[in-house]
N, C-alpha and C. Protein backbone atom coordinates (compact mmCIF):
# COMPACT_ATOMS: atom_id res chain seq x y z
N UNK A 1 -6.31 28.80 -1.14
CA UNK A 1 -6.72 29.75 -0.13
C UNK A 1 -5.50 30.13 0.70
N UNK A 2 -5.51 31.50 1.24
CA UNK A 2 -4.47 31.56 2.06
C UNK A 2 -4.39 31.31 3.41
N UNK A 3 -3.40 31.23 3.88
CA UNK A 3 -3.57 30.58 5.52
C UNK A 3 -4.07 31.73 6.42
N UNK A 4 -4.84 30.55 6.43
CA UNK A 4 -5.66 31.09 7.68
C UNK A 4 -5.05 30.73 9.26
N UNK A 5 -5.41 31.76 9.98
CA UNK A 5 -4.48 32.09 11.20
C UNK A 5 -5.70 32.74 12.43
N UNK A 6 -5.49 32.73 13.52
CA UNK A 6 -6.27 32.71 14.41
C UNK A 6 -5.21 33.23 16.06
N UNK A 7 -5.48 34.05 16.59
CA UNK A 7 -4.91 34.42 17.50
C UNK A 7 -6.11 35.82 18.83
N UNK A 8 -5.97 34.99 20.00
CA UNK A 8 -6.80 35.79 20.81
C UNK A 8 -5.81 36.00 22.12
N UNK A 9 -5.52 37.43 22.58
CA UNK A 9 -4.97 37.73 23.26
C UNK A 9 -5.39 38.56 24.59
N UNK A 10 -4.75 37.97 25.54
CA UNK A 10 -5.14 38.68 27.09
C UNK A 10 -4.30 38.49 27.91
N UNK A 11 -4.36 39.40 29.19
CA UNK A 11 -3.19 38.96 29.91
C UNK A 11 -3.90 38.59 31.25
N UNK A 12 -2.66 38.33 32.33
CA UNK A 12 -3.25 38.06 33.37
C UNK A 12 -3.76 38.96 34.55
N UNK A 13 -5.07 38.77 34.99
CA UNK A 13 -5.79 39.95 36.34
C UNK A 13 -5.27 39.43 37.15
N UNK A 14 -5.16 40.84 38.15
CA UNK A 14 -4.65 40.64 39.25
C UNK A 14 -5.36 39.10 40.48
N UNK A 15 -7.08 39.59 40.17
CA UNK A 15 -7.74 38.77 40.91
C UNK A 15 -7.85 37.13 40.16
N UNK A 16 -6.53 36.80 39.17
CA UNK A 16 -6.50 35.63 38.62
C UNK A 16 -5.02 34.74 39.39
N UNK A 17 -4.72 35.65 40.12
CA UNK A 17 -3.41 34.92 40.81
C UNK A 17 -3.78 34.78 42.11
N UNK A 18 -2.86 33.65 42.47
CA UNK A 18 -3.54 32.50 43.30
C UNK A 18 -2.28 32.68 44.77
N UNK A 19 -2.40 32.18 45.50
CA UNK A 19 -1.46 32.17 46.76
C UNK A 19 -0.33 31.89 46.53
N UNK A 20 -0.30 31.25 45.12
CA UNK A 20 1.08 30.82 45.14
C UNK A 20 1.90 32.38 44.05
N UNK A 21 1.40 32.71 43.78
CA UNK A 21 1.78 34.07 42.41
C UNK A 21 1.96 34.12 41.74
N UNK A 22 1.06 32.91 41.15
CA UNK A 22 1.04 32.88 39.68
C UNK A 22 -0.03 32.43 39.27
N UNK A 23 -0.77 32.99 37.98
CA UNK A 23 -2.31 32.62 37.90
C UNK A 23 -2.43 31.21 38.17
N UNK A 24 -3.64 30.95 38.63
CA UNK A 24 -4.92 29.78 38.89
C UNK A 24 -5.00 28.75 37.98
N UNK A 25 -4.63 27.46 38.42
CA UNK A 25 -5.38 26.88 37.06
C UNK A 25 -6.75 27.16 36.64
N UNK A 26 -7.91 27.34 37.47
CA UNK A 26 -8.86 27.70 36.79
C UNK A 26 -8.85 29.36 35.79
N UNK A 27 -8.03 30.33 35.87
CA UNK A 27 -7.95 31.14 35.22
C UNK A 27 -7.07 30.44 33.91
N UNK A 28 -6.78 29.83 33.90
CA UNK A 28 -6.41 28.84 32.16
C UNK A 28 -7.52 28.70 32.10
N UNK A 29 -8.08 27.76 32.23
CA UNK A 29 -9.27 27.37 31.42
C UNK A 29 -10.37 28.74 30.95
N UNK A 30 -10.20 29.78 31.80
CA UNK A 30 -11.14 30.99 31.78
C UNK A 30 -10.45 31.43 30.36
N UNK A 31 -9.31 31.49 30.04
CA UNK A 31 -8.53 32.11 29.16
C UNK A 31 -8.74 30.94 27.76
N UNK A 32 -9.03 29.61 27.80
CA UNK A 32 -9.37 28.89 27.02
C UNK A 32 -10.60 28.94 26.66
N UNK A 33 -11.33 29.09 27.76
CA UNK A 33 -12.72 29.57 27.09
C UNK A 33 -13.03 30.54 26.17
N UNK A 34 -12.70 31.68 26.59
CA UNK A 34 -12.38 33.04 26.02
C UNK A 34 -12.23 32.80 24.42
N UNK A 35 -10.74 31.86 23.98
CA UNK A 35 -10.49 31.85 23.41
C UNK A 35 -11.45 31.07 22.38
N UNK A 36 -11.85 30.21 22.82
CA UNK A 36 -12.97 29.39 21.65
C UNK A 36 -13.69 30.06 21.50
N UNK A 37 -14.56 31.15 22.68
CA UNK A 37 -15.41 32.11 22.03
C UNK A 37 -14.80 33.12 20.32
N UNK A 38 -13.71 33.63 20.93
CA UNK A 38 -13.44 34.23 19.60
C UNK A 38 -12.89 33.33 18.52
N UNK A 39 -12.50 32.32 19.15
CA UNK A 39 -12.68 31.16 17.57
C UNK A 39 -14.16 31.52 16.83
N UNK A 40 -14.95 31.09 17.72
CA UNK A 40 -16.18 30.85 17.11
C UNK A 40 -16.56 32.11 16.37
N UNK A 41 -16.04 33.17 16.31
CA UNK A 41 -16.52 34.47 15.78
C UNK A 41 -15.63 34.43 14.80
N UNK A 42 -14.16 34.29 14.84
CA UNK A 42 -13.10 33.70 13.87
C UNK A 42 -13.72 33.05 12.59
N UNK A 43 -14.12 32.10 12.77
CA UNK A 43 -14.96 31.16 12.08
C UNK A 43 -16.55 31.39 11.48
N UNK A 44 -16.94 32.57 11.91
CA UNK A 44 -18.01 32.96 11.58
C UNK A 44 -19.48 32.71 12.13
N UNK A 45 -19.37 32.36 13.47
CA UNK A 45 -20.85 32.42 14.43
C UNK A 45 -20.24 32.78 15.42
N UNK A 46 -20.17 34.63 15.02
CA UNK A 46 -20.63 35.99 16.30
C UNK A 46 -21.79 35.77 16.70
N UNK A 47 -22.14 36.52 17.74
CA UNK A 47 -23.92 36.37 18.28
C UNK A 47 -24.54 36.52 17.13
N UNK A 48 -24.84 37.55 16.39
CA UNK A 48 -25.74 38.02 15.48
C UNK A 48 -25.70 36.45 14.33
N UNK A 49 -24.84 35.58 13.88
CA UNK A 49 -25.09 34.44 13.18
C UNK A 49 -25.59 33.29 14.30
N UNK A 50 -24.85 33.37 15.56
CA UNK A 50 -25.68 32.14 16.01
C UNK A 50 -26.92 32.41 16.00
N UNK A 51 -27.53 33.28 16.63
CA UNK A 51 -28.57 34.05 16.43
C UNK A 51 -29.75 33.96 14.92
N UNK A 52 -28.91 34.12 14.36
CA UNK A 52 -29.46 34.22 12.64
C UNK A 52 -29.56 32.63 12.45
N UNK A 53 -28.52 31.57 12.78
CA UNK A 53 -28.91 30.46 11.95
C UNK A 53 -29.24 29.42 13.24
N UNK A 54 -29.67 29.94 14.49
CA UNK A 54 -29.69 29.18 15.76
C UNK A 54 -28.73 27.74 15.81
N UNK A 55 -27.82 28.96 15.75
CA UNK A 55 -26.85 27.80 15.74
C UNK A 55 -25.42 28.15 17.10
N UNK A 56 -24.99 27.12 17.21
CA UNK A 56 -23.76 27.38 18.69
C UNK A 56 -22.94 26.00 18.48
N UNK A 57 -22.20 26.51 19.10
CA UNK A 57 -20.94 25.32 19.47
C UNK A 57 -20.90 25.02 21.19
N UNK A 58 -20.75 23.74 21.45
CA UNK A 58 -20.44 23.28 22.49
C UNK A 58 -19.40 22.86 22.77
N UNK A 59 -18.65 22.62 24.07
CA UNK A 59 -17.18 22.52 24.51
C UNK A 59 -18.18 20.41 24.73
N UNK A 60 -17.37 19.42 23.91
CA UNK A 60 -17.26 18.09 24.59
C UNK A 60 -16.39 17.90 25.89
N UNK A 61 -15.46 18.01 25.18
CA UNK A 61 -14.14 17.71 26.10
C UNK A 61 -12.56 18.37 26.16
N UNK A 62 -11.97 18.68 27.33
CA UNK A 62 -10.66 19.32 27.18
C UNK A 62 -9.63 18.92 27.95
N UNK A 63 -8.87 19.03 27.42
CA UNK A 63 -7.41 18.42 27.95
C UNK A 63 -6.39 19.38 27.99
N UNK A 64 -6.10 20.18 29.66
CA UNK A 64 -5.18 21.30 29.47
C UNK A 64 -4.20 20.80 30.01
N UNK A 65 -2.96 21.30 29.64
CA UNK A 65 -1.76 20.74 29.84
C UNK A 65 -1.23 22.62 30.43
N UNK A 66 -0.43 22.48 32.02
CA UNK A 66 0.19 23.22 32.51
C UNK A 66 1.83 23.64 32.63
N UNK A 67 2.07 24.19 31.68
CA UNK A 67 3.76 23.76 31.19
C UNK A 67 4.61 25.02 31.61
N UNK A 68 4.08 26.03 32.36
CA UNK A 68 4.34 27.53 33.15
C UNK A 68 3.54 28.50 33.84
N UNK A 69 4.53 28.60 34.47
CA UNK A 69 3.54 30.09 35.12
C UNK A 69 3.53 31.22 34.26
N UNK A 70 2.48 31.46 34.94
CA UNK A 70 1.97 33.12 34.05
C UNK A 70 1.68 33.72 35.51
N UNK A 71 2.35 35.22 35.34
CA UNK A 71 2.32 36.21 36.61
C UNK A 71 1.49 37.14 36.30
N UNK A 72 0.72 37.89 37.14
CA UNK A 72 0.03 38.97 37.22
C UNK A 72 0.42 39.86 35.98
N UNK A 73 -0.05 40.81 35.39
CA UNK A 73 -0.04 41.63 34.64
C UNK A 73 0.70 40.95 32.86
N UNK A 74 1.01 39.33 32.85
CA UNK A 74 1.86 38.88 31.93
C UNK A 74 1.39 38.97 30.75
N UNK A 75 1.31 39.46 29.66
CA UNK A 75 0.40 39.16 28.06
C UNK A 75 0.78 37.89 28.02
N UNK A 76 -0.60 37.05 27.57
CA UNK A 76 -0.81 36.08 26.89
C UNK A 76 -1.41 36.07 25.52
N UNK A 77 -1.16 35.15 24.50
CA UNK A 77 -1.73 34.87 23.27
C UNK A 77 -1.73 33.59 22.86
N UNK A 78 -2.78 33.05 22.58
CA UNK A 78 -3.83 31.73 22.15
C UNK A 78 -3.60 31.77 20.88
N UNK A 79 -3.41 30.47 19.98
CA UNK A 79 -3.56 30.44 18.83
C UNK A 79 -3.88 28.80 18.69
N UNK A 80 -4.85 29.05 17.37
CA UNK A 80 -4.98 27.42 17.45
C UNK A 80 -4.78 26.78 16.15
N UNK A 81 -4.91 25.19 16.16
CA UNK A 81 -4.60 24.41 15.35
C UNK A 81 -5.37 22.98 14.80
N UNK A 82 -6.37 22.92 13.97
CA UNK A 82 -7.04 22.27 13.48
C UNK A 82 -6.71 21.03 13.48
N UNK A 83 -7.02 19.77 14.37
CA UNK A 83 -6.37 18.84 14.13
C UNK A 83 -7.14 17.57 13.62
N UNK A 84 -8.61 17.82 13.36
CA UNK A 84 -9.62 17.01 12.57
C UNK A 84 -10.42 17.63 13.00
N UNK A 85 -11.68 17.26 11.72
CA UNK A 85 -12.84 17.98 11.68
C UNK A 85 -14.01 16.89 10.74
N UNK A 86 -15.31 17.31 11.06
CA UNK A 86 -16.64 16.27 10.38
C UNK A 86 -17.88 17.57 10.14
N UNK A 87 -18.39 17.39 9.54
CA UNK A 87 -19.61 17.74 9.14
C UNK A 87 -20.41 18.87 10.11
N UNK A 88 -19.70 18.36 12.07
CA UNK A 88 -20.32 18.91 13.01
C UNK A 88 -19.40 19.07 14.19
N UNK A 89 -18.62 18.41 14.06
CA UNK A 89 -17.32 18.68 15.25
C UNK A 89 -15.89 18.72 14.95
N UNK A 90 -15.32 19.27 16.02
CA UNK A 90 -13.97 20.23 15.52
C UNK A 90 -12.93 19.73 16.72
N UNK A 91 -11.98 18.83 16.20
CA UNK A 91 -10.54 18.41 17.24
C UNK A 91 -9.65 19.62 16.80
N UNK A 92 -9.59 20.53 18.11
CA UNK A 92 -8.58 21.74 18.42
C UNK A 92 -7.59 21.45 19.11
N UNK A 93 -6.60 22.13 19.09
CA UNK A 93 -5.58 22.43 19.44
C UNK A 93 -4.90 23.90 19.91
N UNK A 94 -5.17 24.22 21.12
CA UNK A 94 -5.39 25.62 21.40
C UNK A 94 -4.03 26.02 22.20
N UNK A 95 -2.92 26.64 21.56
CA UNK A 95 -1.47 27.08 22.28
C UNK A 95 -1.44 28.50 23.40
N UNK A 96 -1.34 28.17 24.34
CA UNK A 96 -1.37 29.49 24.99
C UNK A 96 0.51 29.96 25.26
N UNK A 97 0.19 31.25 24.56
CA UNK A 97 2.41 31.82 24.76
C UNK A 97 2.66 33.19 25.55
N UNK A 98 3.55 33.14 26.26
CA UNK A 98 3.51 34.43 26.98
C UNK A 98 4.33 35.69 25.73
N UNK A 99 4.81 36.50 26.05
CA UNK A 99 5.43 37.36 25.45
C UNK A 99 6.39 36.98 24.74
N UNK A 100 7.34 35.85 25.37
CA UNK A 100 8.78 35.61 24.71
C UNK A 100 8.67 34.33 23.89
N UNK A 101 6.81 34.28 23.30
CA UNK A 101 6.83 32.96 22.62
C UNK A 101 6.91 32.06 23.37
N UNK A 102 6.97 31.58 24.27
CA UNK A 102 7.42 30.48 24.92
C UNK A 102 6.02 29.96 25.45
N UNK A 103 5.17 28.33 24.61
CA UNK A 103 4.20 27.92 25.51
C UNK A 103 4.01 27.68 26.81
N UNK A 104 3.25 28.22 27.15
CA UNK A 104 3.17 28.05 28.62
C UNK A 104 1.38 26.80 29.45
N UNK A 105 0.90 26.69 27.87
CA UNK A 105 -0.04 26.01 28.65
C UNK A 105 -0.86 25.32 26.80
N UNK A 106 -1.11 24.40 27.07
CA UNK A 106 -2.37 24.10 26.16
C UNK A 106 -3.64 23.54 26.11
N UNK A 107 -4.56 23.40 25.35
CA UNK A 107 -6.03 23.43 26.23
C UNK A 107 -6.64 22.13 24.64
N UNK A 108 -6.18 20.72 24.17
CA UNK A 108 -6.93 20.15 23.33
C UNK A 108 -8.45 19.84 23.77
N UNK A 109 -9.13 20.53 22.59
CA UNK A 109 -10.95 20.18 22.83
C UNK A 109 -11.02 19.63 21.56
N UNK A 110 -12.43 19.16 22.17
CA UNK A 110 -13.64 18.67 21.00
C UNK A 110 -15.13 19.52 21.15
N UNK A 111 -14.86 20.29 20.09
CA UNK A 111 -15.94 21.18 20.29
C UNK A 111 -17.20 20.39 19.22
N UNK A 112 -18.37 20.57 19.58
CA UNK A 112 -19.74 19.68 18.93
C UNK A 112 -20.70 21.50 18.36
N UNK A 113 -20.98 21.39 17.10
CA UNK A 113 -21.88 22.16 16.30
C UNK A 113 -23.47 21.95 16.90
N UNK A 114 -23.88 22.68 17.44
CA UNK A 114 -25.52 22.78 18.19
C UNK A 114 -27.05 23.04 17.48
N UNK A 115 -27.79 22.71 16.87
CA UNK A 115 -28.40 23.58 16.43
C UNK A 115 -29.47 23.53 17.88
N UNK A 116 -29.64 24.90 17.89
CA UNK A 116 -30.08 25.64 19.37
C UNK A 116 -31.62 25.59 18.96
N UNK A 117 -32.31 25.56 17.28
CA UNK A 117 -33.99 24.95 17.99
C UNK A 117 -33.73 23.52 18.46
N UNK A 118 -33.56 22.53 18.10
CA UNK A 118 -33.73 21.39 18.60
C UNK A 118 -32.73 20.59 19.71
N UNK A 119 -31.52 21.63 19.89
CA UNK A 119 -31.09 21.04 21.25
C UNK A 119 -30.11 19.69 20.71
N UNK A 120 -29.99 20.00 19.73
CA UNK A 120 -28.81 18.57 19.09
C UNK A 120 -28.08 18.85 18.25
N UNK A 121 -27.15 17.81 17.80
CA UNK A 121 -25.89 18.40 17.19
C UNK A 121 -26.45 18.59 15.61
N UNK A 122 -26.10 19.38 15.00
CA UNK A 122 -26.16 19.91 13.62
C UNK A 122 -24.94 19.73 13.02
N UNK A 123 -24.80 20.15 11.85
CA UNK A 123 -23.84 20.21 10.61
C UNK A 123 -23.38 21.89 10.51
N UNK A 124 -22.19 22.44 10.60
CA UNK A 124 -22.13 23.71 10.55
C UNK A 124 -22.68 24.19 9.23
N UNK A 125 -23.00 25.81 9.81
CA UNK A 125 -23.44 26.44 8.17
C UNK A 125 -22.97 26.38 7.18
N UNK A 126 -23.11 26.53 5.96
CA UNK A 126 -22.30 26.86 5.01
C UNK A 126 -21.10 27.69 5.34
N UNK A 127 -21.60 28.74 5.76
CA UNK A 127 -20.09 29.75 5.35
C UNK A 127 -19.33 29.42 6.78
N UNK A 128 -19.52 29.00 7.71
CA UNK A 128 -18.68 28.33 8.93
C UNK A 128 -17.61 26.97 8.44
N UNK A 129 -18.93 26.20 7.71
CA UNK A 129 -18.49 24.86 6.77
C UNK A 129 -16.76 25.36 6.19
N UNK A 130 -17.18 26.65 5.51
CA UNK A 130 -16.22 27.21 4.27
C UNK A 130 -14.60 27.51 5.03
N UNK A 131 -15.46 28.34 6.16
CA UNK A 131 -14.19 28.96 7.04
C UNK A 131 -13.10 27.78 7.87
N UNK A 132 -13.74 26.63 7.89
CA UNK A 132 -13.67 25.32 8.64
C UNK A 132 -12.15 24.53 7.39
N UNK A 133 -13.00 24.91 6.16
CA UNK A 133 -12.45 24.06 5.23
C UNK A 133 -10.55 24.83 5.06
N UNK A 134 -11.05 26.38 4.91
CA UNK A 134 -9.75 26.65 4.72
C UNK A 134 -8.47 26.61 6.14
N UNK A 135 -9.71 26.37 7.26
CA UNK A 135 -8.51 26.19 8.55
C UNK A 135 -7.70 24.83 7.93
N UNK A 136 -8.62 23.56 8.15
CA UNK A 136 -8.07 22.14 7.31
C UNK A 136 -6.87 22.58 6.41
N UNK A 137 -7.38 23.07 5.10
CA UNK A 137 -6.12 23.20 4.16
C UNK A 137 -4.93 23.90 4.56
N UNK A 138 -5.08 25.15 5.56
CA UNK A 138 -3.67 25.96 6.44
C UNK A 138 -3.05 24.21 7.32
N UNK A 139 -3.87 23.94 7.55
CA UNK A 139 -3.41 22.93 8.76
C UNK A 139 -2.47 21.65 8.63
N UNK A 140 -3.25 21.23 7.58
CA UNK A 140 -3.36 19.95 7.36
C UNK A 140 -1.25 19.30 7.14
N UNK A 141 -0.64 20.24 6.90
CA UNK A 141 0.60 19.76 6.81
C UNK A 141 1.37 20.02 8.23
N UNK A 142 0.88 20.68 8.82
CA UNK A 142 1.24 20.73 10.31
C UNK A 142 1.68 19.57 11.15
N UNK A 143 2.33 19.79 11.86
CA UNK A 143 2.57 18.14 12.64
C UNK A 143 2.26 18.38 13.91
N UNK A 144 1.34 17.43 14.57
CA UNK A 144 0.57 17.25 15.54
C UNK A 144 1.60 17.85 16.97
N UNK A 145 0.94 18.58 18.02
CA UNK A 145 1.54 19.06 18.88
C UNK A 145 1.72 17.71 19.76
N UNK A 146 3.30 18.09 20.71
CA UNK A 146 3.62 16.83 21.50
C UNK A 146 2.52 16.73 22.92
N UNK A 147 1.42 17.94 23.13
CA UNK A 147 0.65 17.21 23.96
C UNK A 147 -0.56 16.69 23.64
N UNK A 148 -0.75 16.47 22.46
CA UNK A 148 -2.34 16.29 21.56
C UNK A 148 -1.80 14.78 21.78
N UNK A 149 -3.23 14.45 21.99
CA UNK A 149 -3.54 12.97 22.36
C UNK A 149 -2.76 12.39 23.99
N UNK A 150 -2.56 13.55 24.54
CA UNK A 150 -2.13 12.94 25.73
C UNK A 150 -3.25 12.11 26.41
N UNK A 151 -2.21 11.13 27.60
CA UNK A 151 -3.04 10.37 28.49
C UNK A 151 -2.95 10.73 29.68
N UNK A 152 -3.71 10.96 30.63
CA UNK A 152 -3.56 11.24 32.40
C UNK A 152 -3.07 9.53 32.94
N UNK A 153 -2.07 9.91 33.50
CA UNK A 153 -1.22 8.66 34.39
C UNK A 153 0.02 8.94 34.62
N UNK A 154 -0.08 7.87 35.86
CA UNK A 154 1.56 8.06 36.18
C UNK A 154 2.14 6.56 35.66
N UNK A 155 3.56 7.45 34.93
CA UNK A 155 4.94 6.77 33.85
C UNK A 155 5.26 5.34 35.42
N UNK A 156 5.51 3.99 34.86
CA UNK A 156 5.78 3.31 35.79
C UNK A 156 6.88 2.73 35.11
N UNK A 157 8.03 2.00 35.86
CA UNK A 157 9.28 1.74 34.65
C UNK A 157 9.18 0.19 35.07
């Protein structure tokens, strides 16, 4: 299969910068959200399939790492990176870069597969399954980003 690739782009609103003049941390995470949404359409559950197979993804858990500012009007672009996957949940790796390439922020989740009649985790669809499989095979020789698996603490010597 060929590599598969994934990229969602936006920049920063005015009403996303903060006193200091440079977007919000909560406007990262708005921009991480964003971005898993169009994963999830990436991957093949747009409304019309969640819809069709009552099916959704849920955010478990995220770990954003703040490594620059981003200024008013700046293009940003998200791209992500498969870093394990099961039957029903998905370890991401989500790069946020300003214009000159340069990361400026990253957002690791664990997103959980929903099925929306019963309110619990499911097994993705088939053709999500499929789209899932060829992220894995693009991925899988990749080497793990230096903030994946970070820990919150302070370094003591």
């Amino acid at each position: 299969m060929s590599e598969e690739t994934f990229s969602y782009q936006q920049q920063v609103h005015h009403e996303w910068v903060d006193y200091n003049g440079h977007m919000n941390d909560a406007a990262y995470a708005i921009v991480f959200s964003e971005a898993v949404d169009a994963f999830m359409t990436f991957i093949g559950l747009d409304a019309q399939a969640r819809e069709h197979h009552a099916y959704t993804i849920f955010t478990l858990e995220t770990h954003l790492c703040y490594l620059q500012e981003a200024l008013e009007g700046e293009s940003l672009r998200v791209s992500v990176q498969l870093l394990d996957d099961d039957t029903k949940r998905l370890h991401v790796f989500f790069a946020m870069k300003n214009a000159q390439g340069e990361t400026i922020a990253t957002s690791e989740q664990m997103l959980m597969g929903m099925d929306s009649t019963q309110g619990r985790p499911g097994p993705f669809p088939e053709h999500v399954a499929r789209r899932i499989d060829g992220l894995r095979e693009a991925h899988q020789n990749l080497s793990n980003p230096k903030q994946a698996g970070r820990q919150i603490g302070i370094k003591r010597k």
